[in-house]
C-alpha atoms as a PDB file:
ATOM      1  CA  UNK A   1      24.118  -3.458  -8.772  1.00  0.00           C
ATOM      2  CA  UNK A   2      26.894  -1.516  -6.477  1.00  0.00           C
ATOM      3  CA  UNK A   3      26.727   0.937  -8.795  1.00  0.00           C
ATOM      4  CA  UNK A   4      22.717   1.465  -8.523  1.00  0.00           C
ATOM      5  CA  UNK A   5      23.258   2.200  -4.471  1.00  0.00           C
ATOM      6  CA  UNK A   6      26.552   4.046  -5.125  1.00  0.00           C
ATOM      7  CA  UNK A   7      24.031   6.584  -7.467  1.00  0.00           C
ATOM      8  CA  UNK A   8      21.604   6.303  -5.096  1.00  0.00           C
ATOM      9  CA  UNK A   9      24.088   7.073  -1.739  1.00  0.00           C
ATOM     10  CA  UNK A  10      25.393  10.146  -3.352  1.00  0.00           C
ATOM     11  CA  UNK A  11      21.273  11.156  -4.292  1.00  0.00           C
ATOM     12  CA  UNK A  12      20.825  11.396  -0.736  1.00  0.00           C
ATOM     13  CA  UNK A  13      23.717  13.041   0.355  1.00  0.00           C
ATOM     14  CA  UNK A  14      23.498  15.475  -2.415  1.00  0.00           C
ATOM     15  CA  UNK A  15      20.194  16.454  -0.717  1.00  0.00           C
ATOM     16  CA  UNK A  16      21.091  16.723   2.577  1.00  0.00           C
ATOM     17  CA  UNK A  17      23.924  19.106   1.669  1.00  0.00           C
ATOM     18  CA  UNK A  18      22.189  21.344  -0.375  1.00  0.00           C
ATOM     19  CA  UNK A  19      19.553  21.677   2.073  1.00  0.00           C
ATOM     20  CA  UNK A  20      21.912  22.317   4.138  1.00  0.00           C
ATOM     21  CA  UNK A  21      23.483  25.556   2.937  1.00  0.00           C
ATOM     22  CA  UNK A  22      20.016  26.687   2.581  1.00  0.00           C
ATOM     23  CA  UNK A  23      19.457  26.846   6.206  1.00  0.00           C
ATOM     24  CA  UNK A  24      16.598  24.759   6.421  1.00  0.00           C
ATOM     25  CA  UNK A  25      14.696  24.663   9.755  1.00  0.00           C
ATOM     26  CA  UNK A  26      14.750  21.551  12.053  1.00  0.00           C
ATOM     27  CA  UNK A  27      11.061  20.412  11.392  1.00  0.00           C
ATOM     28  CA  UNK A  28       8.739  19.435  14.726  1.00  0.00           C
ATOM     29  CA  UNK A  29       7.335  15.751  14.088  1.00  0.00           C
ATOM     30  CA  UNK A  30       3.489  15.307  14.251  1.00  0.00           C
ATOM     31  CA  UNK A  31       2.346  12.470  15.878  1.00  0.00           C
ATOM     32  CA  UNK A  32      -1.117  11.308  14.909  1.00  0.00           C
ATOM     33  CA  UNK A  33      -2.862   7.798  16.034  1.00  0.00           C
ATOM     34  CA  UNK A  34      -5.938   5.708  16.017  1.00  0.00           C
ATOM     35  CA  UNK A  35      -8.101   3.360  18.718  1.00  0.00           C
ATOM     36  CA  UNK A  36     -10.206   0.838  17.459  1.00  0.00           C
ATOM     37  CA  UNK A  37     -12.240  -1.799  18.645  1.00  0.00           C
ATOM     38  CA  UNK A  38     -12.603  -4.257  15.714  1.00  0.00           C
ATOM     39  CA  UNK A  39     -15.116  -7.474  16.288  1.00  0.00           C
ATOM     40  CA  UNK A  40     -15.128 -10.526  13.442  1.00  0.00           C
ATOM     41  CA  UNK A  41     -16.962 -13.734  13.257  1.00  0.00           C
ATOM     42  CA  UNK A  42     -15.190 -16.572  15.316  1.00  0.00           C
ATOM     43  CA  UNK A  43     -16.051 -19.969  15.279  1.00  0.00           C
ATOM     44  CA  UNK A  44     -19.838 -21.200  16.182  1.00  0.00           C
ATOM     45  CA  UNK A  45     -21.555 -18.167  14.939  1.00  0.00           C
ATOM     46  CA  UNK A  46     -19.959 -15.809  18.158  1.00  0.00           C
ATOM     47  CA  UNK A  47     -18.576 -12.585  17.358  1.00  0.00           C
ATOM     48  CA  UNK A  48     -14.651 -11.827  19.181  1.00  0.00           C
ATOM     49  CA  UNK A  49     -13.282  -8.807  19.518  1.00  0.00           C
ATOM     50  CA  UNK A  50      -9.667  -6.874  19.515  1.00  0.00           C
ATOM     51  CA  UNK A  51      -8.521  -3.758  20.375  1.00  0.00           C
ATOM     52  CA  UNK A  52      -5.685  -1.753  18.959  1.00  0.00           C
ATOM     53  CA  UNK A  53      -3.613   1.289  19.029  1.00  0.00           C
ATOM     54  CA  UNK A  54      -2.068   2.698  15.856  1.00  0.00           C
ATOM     55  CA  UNK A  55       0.280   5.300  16.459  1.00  0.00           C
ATOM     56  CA  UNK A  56       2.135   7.811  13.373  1.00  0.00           C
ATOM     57  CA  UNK A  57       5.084   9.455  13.598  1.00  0.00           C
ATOM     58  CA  UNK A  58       6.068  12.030  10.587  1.00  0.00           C
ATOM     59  CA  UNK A  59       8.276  14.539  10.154  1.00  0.00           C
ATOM     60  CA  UNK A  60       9.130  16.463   6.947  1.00  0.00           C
ATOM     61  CA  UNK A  61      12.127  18.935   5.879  1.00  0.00           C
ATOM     62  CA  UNK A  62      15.757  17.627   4.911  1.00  0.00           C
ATOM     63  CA  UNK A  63      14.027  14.012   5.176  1.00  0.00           C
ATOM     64  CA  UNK A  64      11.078  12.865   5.226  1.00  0.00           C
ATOM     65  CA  UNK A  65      10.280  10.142   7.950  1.00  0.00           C
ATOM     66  CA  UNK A  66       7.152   8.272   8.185  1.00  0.00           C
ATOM     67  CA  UNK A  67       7.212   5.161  11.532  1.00  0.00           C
ATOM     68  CA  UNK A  68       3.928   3.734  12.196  1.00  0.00           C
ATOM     69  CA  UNK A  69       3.422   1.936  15.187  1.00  0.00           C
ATOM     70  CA  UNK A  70       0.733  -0.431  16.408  1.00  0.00           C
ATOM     71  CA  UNK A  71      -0.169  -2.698  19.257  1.00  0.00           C
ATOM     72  CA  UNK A  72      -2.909  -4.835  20.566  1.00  0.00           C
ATOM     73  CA  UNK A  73      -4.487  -5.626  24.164  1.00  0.00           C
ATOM     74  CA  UNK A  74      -1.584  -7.162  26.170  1.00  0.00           C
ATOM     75  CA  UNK A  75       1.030  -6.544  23.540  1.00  0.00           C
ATOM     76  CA  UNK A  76       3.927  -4.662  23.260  1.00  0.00           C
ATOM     77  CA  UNK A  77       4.145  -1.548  20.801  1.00  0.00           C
ATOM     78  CA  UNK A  78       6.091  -2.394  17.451  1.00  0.00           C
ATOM     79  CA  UNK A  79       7.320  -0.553  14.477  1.00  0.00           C
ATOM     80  CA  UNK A  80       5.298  -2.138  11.428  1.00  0.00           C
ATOM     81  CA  UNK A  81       6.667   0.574   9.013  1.00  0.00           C
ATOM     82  CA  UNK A  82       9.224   2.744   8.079  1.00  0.00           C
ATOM     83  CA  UNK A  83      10.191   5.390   5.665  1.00  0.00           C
ATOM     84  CA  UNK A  84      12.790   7.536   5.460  1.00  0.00           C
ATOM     85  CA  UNK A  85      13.585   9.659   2.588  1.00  0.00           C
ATOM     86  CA  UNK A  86      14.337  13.154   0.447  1.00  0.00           C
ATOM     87  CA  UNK A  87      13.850  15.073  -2.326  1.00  0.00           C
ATOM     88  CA  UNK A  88      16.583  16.804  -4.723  1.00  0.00           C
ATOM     89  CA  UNK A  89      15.787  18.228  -7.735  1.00  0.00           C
ATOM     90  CA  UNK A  90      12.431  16.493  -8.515  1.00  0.00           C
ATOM     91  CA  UNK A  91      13.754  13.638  -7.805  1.00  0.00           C
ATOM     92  CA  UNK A  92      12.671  11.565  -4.898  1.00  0.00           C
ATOM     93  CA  UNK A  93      14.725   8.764  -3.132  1.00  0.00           C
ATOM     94  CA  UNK A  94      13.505   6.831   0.045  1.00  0.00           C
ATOM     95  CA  UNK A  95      14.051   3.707   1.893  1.00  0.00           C
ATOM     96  CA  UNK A  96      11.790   1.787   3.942  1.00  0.00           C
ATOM     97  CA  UNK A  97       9.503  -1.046   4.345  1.00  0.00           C
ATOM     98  CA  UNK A  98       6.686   0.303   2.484  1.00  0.00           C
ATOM     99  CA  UNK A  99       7.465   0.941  -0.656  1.00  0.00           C
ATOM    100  CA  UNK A 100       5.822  -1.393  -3.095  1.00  0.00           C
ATOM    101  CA  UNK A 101       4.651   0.482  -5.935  1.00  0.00           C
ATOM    102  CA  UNK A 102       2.834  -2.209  -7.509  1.00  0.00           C
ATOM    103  CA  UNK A 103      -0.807  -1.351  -8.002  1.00  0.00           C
ATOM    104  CA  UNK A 104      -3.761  -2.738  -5.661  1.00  0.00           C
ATOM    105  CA  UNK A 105      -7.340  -2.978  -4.851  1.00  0.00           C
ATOM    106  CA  UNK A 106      -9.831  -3.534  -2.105  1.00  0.00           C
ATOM    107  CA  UNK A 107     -10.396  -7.355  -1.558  1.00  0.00           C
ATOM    108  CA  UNK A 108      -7.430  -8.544  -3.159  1.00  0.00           C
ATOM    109  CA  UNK A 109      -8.608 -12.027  -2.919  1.00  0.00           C
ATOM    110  CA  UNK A 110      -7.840 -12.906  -6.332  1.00  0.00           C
ATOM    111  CA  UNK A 111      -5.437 -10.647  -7.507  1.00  0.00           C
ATOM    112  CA  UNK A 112      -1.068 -10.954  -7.788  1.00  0.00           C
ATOM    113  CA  UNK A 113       0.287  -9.274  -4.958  1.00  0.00           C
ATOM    114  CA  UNK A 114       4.034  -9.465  -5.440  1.00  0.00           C
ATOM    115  CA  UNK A 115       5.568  -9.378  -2.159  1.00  0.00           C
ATOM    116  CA  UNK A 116       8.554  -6.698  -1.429  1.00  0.00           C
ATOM    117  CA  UNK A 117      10.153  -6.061   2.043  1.00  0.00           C
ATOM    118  CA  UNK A 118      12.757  -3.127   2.875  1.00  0.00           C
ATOM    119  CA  UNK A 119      13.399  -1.551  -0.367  1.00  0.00           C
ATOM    120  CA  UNK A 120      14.712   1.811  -1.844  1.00  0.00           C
ATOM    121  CA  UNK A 121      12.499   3.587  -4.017  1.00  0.00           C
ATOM    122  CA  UNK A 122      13.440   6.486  -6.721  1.00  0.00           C
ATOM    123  CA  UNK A 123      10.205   8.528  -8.036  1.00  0.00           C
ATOM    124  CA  UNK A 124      10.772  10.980 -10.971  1.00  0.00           C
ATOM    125  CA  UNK A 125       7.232  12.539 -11.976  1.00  0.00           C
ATOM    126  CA  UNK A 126       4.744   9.856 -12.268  1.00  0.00           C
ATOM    127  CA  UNK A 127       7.665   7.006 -12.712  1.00  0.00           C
ATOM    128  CA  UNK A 128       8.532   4.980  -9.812  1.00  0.00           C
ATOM    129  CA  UNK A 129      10.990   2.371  -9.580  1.00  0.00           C
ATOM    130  CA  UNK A 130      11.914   0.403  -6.272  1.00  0.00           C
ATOM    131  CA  UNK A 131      14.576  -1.997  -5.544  1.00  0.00           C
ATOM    132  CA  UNK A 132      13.857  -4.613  -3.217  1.00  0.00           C
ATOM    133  CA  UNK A 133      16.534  -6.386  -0.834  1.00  0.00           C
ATOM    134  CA  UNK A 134      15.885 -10.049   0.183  1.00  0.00           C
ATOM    135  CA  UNK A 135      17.913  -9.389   3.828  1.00  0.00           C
ATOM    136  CA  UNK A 136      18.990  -5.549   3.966  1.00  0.00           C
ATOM    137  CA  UNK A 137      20.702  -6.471   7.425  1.00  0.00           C
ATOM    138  CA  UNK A 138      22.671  -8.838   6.467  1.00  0.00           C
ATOM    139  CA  UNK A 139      23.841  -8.140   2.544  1.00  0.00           C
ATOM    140  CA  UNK A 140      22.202  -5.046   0.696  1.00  0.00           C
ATOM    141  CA  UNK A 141      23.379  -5.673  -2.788  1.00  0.00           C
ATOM    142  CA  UNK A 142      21.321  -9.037  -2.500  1.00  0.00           C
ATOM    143  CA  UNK A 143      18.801  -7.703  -4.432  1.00  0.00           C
ATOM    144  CA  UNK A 144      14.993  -9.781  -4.220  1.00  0.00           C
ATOM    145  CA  UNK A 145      13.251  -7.713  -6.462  1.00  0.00           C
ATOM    146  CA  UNK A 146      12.388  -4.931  -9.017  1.00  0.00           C
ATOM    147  CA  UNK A 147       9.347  -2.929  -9.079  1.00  0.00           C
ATOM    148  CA  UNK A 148       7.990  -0.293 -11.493  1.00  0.00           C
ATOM    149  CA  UNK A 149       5.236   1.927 -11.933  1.00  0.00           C
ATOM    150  CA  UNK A 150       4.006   4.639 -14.484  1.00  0.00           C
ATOM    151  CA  UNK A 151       0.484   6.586 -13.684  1.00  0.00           C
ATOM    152  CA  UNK A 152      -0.071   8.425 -17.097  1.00  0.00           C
ATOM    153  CA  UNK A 153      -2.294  10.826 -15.495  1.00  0.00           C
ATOM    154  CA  UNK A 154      -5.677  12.056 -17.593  1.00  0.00           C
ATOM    155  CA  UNK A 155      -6.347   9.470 -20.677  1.00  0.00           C
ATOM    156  CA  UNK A 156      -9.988  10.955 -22.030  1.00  0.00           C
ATOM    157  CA  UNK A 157     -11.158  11.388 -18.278  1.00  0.00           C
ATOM    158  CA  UNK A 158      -9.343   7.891 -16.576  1.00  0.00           C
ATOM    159  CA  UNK A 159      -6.418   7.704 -14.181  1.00  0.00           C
ATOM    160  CA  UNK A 160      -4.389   4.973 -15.658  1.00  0.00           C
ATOM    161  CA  UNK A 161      -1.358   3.288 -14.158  1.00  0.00           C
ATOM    162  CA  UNK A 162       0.547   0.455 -15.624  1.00  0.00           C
ATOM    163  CA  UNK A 163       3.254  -1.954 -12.784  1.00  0.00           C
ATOM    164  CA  UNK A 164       5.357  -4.705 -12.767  1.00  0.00           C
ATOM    165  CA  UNK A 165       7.139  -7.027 -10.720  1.00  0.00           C
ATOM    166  CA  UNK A 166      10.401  -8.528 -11.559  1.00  0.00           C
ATOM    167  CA  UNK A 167      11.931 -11.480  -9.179  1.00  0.00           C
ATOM    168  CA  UNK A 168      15.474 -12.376  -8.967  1.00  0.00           C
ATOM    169  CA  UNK A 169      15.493 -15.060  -7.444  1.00  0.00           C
ATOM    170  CA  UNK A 170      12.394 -17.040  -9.275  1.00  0.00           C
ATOM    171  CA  UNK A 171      12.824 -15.126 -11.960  1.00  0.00           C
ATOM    172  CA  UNK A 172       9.191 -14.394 -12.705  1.00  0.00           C
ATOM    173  CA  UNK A 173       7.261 -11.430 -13.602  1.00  0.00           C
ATOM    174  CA  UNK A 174       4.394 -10.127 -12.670  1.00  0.00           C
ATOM    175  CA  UNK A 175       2.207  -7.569 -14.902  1.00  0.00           C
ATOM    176  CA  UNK A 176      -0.607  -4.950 -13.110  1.00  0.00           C
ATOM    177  CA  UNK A 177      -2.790  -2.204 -14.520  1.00  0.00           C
ATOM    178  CA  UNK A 178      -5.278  -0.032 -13.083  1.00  0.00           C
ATOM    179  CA  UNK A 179      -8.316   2.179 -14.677  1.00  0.00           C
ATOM    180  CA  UNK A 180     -10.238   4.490 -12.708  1.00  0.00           C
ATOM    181  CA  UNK A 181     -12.530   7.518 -13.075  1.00  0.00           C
ATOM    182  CA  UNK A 182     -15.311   9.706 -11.292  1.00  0.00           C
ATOM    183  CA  UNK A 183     -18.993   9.329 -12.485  1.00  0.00           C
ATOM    184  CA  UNK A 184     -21.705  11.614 -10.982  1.00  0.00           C
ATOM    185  CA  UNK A 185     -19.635  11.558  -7.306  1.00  0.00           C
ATOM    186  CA  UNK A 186     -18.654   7.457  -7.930  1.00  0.00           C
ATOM    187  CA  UNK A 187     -15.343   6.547  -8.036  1.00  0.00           C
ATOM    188  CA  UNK A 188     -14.771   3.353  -9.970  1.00  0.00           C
ATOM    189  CA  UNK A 189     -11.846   1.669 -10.460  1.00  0.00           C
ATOM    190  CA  UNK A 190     -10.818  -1.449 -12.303  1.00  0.00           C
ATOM    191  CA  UNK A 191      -6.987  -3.585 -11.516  1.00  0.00           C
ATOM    192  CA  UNK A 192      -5.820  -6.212 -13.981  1.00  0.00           C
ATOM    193  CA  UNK A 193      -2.674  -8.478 -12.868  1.00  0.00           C
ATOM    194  CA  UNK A 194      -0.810 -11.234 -14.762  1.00  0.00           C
ATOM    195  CA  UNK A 195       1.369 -13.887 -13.592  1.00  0.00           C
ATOM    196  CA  UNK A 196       3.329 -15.197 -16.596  1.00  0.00           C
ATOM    197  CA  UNK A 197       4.446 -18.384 -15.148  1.00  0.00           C
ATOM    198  CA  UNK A 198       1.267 -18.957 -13.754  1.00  0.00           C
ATOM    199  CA  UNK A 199      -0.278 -17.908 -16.986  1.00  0.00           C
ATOM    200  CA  UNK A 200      -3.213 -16.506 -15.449  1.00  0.00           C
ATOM    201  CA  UNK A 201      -5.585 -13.181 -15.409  1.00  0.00           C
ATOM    202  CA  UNK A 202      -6.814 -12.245 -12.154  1.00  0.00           C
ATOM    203  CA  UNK A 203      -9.463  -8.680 -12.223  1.00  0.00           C
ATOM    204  CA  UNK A 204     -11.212  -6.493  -9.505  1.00  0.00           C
ATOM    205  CA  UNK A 205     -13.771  -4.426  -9.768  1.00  0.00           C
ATOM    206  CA  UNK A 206     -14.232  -1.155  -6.870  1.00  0.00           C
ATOM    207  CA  UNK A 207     -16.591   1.492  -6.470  1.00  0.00           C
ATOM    208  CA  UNK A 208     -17.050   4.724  -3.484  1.00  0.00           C
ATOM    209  CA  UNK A 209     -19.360   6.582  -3.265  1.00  0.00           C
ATOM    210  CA  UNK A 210     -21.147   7.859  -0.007  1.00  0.00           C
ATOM    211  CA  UNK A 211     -18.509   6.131   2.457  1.00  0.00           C
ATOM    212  CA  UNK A 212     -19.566   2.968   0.855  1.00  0.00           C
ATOM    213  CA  UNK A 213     -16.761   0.771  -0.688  1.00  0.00           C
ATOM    214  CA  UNK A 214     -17.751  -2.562  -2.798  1.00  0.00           C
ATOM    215  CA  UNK A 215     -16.027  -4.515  -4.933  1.00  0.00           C
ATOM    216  CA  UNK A 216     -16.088  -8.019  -7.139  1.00  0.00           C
ATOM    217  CA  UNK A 217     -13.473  -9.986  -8.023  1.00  0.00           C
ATOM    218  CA  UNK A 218     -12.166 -13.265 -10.315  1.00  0.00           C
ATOM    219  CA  UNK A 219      -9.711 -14.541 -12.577  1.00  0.00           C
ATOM    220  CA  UNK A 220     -10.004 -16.145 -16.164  1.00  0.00           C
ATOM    221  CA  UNK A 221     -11.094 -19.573 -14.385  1.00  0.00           C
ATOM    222  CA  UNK A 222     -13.564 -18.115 -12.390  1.00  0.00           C
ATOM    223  CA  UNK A 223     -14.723 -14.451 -13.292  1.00  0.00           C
ATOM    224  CA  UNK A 224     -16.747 -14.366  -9.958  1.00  0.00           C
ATOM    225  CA  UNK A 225     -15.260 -15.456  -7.052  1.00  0.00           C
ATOM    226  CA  UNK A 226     -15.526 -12.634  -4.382  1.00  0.00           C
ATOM    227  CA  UNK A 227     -17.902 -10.116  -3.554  1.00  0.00           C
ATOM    228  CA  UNK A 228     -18.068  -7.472  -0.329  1.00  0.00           C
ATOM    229  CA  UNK A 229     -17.598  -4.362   0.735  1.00  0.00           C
ATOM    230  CA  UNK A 230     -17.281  -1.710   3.507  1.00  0.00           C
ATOM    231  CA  UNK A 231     -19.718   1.388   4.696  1.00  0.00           C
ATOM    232  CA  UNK A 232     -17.998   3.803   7.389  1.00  0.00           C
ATOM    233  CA  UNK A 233     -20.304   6.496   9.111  1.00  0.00           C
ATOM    234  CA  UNK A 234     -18.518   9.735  11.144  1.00  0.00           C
ATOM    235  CA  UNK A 235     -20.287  10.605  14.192  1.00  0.00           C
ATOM    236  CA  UNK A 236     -18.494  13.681  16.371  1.00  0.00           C
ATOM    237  CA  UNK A 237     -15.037  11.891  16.291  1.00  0.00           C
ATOM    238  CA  UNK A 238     -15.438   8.571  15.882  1.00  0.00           C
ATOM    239  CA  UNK A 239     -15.834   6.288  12.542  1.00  0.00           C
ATOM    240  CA  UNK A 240     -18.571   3.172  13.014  1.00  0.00           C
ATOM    241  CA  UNK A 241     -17.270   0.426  10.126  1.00  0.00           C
ATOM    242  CA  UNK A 242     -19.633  -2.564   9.259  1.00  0.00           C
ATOM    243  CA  UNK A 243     -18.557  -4.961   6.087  1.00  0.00           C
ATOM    244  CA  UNK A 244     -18.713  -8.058   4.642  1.00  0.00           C
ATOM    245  CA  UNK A 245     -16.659 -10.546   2.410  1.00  0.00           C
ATOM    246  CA  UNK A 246     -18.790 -13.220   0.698  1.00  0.00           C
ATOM    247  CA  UNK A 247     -17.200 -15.827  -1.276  1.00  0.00           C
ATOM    248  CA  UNK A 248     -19.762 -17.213  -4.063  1.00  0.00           C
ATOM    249  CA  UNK A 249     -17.645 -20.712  -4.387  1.00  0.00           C
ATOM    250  CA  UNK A 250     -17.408 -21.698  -0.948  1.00  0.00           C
ATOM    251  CA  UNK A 251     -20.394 -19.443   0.402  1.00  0.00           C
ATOM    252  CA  UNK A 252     -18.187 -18.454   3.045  1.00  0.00           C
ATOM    253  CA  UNK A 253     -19.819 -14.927   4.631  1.00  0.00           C
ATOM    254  CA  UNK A 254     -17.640 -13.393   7.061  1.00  0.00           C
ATOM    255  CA  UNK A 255     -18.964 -10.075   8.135  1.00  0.00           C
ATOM    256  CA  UNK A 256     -16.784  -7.483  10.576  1.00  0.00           C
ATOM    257  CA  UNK A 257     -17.723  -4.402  12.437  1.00  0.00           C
ATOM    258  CA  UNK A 258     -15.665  -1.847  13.971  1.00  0.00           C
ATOM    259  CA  UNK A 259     -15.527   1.528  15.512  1.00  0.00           C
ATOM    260  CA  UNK A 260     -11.901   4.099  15.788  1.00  0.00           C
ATOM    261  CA  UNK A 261     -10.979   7.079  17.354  1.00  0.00           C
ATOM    262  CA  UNK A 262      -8.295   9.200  15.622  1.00  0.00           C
ATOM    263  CA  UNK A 263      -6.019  11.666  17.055  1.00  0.00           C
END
């Protein structure tokens, strides 16, 4: 494994010489942000309400660097993610906190979500493979887990990518696949996961169209479990959200509402 970030050390210092001698110019970060006032269901059928500030910080040239910020009313402003990266060659190497390349959905409720913290993540085409550290600050050849990804583009009109998750340390894997094409201005899209020591299927359906965004999900015990969705309406520069998550076993409805103002 010291050999993977011995490769990958000399990737990124590779770049940043050749770069170098090509007299690249310092690039000017762009800062870009969002204010929104979100409002949820709270106990005794009342309605609360937040406010936050998301704030983005990117920068492109010899490395790419991508910080997102956020806070809330009476909090103080913290870095939630982090990337920092290059390119050399066609090949791309970055390290962050965000770079899980295992595919995802819009509820999620049902679905295998292998977890991955700081990572380093190598992308060659439409292959993507990131290494995942279980405490980077402390020992960062203790690997926590792998991650791969393949998207193999146009497959008689559908955008298919195929994942998995490998874990060290419980040595499981996780399987993903996702299926999606445009019909008539619809986007659909379909995500399969499998956990093979839990031994179970878990599926979600998702459609846009018309800043509407609805989906269904299950698994093989219960094809049905979820339904909800999301519509978002522009006016001048600010986006009005209104959605709902129903859940068909419990009958749980919990509804939200929002409206942002980017920058």
């Amino acid at each position: 494994m010291r050999k993977v970030f011995t490769i990958l050390a000399a990737t990124l210092f590779a770049g940043a010489a050749v770069a170098e001698t090509e007299n690249v110019a310092v690039p000017t970060p762009v800062l870009s942000g969002e204010v929104s006032l979100d409002f949820a269901e709270t106990a005794n059928d009342k309605w609360g309400g937040t406010m936050g500030l998301d704030l983005g910080v990117d920068a492109a040239g010899l490395a790419s660097v991508d910080l997102d910020f956020s806070a809330v009313d009476g909090g103080a402003v913290t870095l939630d993610n982090w990337t920092v990266g290059t390119e050399v060659g066609g090949v791309g190497v970055a390290m962050g906190d965000d770079n899980g390349v295992f595919v995802g959905a819009e509820g999620e409720q049902t679905l295998a979500a292998p977890a991955m913290t700081e990572s380093v993540k190598v992308t060659v085409g439409d292959a993507a493979v990131a290494v995942g550290f279980t405490d980077w600050t402390a020992d960062i050849t203790d690997v926590s887990n792998i991650q791969g990804s393949y998207t193999l583009g146009d497959v008689a009109g559908f955008a298919v990518t195929a994942s998995g998750d490998y874990n060290l340390n419980t040595e499981n894997t996780v399987l993903g696949g996702s299926v999606g094409r445009d019909i008539q201005g619809v986007d659909l899209t379909g995500v399969v996961t499998y956990d093979v020591d839990g031994e179970k299927f878990a599926f979600e359906g998702v459609a846009n169209v018309m800043g509407i965004t609805a989906y269904a999900n299950g698994d093989q015990d219960d094809a049905f479990q979820n339904v909800g969705g999301e519509y978002t309406y522009n006016i001048g520069g600010a986006a009005l959200t209104a959605g709902a998550n129903y859940n068909i076993d419990t009958e749980d409805f919990a509804p939200t509402a929002g409206i942002s103002f980017s920058f």
